[in-house]
Protein backbone atom coordinates (compact mmCIF):
# COMPACT_ATOMS: atom_id res chain seq x y z
CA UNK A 1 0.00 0.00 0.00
CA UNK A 2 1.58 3.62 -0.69
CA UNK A 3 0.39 6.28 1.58
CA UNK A 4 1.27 10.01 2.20
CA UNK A 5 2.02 11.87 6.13
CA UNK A 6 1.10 15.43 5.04
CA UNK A 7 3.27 16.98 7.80
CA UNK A 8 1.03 20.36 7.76
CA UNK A 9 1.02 23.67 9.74
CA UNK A 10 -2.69 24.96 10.39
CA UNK A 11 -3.85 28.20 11.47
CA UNK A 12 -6.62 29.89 13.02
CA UNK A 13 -8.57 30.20 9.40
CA UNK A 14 -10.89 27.06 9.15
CA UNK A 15 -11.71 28.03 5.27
CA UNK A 16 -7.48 28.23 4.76
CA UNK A 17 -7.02 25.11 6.29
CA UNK A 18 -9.33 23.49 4.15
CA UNK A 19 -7.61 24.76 1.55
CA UNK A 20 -4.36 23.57 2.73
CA UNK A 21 -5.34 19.30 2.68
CA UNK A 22 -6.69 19.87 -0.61
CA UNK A 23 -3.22 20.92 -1.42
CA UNK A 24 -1.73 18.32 -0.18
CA UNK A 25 -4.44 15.41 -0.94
CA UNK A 26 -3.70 16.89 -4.32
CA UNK A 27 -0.33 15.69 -4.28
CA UNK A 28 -0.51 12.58 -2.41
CA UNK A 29 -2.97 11.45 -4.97
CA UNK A 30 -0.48 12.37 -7.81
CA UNK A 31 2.15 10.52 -6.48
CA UNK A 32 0.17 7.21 -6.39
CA UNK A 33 -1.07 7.57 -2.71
CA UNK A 34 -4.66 5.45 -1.54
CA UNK A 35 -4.14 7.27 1.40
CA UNK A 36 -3.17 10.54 3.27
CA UNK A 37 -2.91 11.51 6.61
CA UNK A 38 -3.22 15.02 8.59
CA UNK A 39 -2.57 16.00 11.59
CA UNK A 40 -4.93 16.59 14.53
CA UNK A 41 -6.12 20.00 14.84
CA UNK A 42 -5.87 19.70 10.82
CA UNK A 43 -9.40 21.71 10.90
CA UNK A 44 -8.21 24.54 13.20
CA UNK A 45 -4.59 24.42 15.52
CA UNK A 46 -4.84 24.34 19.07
CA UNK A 47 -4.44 28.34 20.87
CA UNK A 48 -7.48 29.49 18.99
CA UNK A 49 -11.03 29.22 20.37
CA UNK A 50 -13.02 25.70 19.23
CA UNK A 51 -16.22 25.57 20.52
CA UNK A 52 -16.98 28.38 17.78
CA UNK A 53 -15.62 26.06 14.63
CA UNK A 54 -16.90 22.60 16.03
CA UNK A 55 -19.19 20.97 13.70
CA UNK A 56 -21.56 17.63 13.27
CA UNK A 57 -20.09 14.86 10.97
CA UNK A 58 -22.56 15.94 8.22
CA UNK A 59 -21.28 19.40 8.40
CA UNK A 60 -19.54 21.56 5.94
CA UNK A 61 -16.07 21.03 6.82
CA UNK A 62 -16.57 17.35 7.20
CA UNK A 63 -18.75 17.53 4.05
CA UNK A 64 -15.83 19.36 2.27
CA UNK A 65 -13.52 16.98 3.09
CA UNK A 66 -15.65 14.24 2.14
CA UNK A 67 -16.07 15.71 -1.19
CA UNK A 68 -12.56 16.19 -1.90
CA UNK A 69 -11.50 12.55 -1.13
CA UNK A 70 -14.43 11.23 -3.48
CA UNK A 71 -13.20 13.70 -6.04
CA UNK A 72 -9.61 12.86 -5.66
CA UNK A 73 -10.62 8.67 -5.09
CA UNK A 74 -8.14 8.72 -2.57
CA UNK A 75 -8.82 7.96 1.45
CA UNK A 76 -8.46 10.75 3.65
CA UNK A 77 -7.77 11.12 8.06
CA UNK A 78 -7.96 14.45 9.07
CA UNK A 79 -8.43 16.04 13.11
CA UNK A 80 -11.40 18.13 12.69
CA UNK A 81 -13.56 18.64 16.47
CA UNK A 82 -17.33 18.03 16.66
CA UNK A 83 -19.43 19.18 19.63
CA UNK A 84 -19.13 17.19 22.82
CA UNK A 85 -21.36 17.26 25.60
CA UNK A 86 -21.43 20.48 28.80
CA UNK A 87 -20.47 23.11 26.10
CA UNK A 88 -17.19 21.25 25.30
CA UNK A 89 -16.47 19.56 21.93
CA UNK A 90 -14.88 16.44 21.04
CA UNK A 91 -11.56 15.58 19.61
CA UNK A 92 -12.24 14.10 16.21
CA UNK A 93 -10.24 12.07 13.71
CA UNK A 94 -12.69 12.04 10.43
CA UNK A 95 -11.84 9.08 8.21
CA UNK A 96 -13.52 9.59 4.69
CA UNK A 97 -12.48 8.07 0.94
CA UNK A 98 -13.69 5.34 -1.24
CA UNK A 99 -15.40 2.84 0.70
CA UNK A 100 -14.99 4.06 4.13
CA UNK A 101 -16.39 6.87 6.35
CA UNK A 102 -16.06 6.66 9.84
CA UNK A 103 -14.37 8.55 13.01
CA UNK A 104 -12.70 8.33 15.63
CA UNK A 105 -12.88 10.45 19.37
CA UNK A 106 -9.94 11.22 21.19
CA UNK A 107 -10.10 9.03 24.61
CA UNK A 108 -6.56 10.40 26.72
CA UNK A 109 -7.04 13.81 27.00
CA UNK A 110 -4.06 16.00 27.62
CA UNK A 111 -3.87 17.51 30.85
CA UNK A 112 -0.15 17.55 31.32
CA UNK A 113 2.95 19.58 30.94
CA UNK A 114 0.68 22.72 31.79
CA UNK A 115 -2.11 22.22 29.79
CA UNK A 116 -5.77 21.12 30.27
CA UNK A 117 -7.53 19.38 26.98
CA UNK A 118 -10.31 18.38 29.61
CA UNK A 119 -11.02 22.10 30.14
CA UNK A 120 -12.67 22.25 26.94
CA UNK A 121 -12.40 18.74 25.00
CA UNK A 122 -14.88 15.61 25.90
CA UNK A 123 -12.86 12.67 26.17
CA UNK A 124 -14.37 9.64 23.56
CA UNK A 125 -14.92 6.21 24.66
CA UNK A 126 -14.59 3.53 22.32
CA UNK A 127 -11.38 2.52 19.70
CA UNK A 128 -11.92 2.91 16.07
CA UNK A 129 -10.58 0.43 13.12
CA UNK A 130 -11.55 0.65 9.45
CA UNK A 131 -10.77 -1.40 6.78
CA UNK A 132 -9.45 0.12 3.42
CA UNK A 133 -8.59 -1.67 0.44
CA UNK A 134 -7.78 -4.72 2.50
CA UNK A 135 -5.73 -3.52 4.86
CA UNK A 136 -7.27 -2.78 8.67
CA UNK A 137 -6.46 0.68 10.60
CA UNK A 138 -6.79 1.59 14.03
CA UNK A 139 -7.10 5.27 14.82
CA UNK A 140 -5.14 6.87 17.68
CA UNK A 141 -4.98 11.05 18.61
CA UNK A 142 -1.25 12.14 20.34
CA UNK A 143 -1.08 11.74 24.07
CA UNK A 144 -3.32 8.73 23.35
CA UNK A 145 0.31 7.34 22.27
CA UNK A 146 1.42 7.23 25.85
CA UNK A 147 -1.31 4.49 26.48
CA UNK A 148 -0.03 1.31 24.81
CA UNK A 149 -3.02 -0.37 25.31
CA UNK A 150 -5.22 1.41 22.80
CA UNK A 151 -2.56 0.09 20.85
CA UNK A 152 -2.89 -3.41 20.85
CA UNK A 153 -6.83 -3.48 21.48
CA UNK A 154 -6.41 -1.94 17.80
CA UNK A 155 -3.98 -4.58 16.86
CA UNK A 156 -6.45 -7.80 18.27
CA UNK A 157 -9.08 -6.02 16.94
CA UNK A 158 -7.42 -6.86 13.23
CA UNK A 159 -5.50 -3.73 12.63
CA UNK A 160 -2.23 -3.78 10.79
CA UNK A 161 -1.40 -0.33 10.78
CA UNK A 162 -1.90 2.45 13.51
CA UNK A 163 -2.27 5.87 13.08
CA UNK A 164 -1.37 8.61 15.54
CA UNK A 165 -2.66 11.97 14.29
CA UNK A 166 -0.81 14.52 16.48
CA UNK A 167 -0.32 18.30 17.63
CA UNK A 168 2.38 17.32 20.01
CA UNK A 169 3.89 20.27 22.41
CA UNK A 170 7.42 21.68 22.94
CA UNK A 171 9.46 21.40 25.21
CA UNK A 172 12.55 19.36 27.17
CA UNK A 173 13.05 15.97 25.90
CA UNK A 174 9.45 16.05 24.00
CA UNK A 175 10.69 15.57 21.12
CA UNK A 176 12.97 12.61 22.24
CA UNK A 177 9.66 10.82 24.20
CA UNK A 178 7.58 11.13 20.50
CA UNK A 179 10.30 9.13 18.80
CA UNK A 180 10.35 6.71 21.24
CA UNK A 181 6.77 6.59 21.72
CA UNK A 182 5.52 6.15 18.59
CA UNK A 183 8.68 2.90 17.71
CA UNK A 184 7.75 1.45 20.97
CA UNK A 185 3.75 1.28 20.13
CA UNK A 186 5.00 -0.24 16.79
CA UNK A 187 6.83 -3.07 19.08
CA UNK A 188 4.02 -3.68 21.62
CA UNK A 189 1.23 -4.00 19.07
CA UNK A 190 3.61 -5.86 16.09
CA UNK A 191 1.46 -3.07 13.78
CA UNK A 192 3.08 -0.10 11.26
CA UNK A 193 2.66 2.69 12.51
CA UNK A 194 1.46 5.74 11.01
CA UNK A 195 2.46 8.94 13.14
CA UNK A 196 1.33 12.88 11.72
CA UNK A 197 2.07 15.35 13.70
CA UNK A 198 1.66 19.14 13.07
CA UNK A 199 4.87 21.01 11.92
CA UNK A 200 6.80 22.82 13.90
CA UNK A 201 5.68 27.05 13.46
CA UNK A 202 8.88 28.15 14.90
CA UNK A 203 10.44 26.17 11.76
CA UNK A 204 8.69 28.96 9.34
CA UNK A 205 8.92 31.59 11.50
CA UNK A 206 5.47 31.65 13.25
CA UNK A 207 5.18 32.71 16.78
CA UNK A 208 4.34 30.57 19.90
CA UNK A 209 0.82 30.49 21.32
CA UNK A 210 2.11 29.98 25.15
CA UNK A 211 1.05 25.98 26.40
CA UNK A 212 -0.70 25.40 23.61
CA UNK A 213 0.69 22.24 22.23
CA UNK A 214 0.97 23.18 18.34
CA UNK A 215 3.49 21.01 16.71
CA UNK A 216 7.21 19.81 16.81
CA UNK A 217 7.30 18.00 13.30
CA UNK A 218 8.73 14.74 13.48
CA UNK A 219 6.03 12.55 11.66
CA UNK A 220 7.21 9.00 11.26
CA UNK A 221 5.96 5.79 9.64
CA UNK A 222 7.44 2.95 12.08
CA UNK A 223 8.16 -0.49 11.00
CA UNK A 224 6.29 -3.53 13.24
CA UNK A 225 9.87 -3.82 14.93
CA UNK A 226 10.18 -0.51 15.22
CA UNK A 227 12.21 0.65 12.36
CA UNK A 228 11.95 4.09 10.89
CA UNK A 229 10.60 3.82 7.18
CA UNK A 230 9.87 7.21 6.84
CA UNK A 231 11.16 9.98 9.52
CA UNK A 232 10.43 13.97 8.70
CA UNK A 233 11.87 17.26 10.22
CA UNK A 234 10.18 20.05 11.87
CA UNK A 235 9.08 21.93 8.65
CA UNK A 236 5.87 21.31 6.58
CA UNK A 237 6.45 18.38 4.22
CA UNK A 238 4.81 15.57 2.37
CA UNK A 239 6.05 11.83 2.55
CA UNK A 240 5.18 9.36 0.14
CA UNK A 241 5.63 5.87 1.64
CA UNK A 242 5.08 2.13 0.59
CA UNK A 243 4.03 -0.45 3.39
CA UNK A 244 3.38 -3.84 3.46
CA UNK A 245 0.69 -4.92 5.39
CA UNK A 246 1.28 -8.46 4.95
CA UNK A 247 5.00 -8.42 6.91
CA UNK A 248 2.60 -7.75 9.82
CA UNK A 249 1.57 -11.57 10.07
CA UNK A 250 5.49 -12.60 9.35
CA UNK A 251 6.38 -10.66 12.56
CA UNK A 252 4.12 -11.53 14.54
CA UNK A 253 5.31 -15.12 13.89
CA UNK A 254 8.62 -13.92 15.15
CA UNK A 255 8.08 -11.88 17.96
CA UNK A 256 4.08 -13.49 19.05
CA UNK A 257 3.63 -10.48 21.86
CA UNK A 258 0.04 -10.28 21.33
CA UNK A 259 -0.16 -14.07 21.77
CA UNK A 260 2.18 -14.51 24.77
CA UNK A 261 0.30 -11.62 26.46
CA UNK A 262 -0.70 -12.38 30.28
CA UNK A 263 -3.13 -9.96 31.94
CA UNK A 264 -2.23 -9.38 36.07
């Protein structure tokens, strides 16, 4: 399977953004992609207000997106946020191309390292997998990463691929703890994994919006032992990668963690 990381920066303009993964859809499809992935926050980036934007999956940004990936036949995951319940909204992933349409809410909310998701974001509840073109994805949103379980729930659930869709924040050693996040989720679940994160905006000269975790760069796609196959900087980019799905089954024949699993 070849799919695209589109390694984006978004802004406060929903319409722009929009914009911005049709770009980029553009020229994942061109290159021979079935699928691209965007970052969360891909509909608007995080230090900018949300209940404002958030919108039902039948709405026009959803809608917009869903037109573009049936008019580019190509798959498309992109973090949009839909209203949640108390005023707050929910952390979407919205998964939308030929033969699929589904989504996923973000369960581990973020309240760490100074800055409260919960404040304003309704956690989901249930793990997502879809199937496309014979190959099964599970659906994962950034600190959800630091919970390997969600992982390999995915993983017995069928998937052989993850995907992380990220915003992840700066600071010490963050950038160190994403690498070796996202290879040791590919190790504990025996999946690929597919890891989008925002760009950084200090890379292209944008300024900070204080704890607001906005991006670092660094997307990835992680072999099932943990190999980098693809591995990106901090500035906006596109990756063009071919998996195969079926190594997943070889591997796990190798190293059976999923099998030898005990539960204390």
């Amino acid at each position: 399977m070849r799919l695209a990381v589109a390694q984006i920066i978004t802004g406060a303009d929903v319409a722009a953004n929009l914009e911005l993964i049709r770009e980029y859809a553009t020229r994942a499809k061109a290159a021979g992609a079935e699928l691209v992935v965007f970052p969360e926050a891909a509909m608007r980036a995080f230090g900018n207000s949300l209940g404002d934007i958030a919108e039902p999956l039948d709405g026009p940004w959803a809608s917009a997106v869903r037109s573009l990936a049936r008019e580019l036949d190509i798959a498309v995951v992109a973090g949009m946020f839909t209203p949640g319940e108390g005023g707050r909204v929910r952390n979407t992933l919205l998964v939308t191309g030929p033969g699929v349409d589904t989504s996923y809410d973000k369960i581990h909310l973020f309240d760490a390292f100074g800055f409260a998701e919960s404040d304003s974001v309704d956690a989901g509840t249930s793990p997502v997998t879809f199937e496309l073109n014979g190959t099964v994805f599970g659906l994962a949103t950034c600190y959800d990463v630091r919970f390997p379980a969600l992982f390999t729930v995915n993983a017995r659930s069928g998937a052989q691929v993850n995907i992380v869709c990220a915003s992840w924040g700066a600071g010490e050693g963050k950038a160190e703890q994403w690498d070796l996040l996202v290879r040791a989720r590919a190790v504990d679940s025996t999946t690929f994994v597919v890891a989008c994160g925002q760009g950084n905006p200090a890379s292209v000269g944008l300024p900070s919006t204080g704890t607001a975790p906005t991006g670092i760069g660094h997307s990835a796609v992680i072999s099932p032992l943990g190999a980098a196959v693809a591995a990106l900087g901090e500035m906006p980019e596109l990756a063009v990668v071919d998996i195969d799905p079926s190594t997943v089954e070889e591997v796990r024949g190798k190293l059976p963690v999923l099998a030898n699993a005990r539960y204390l």
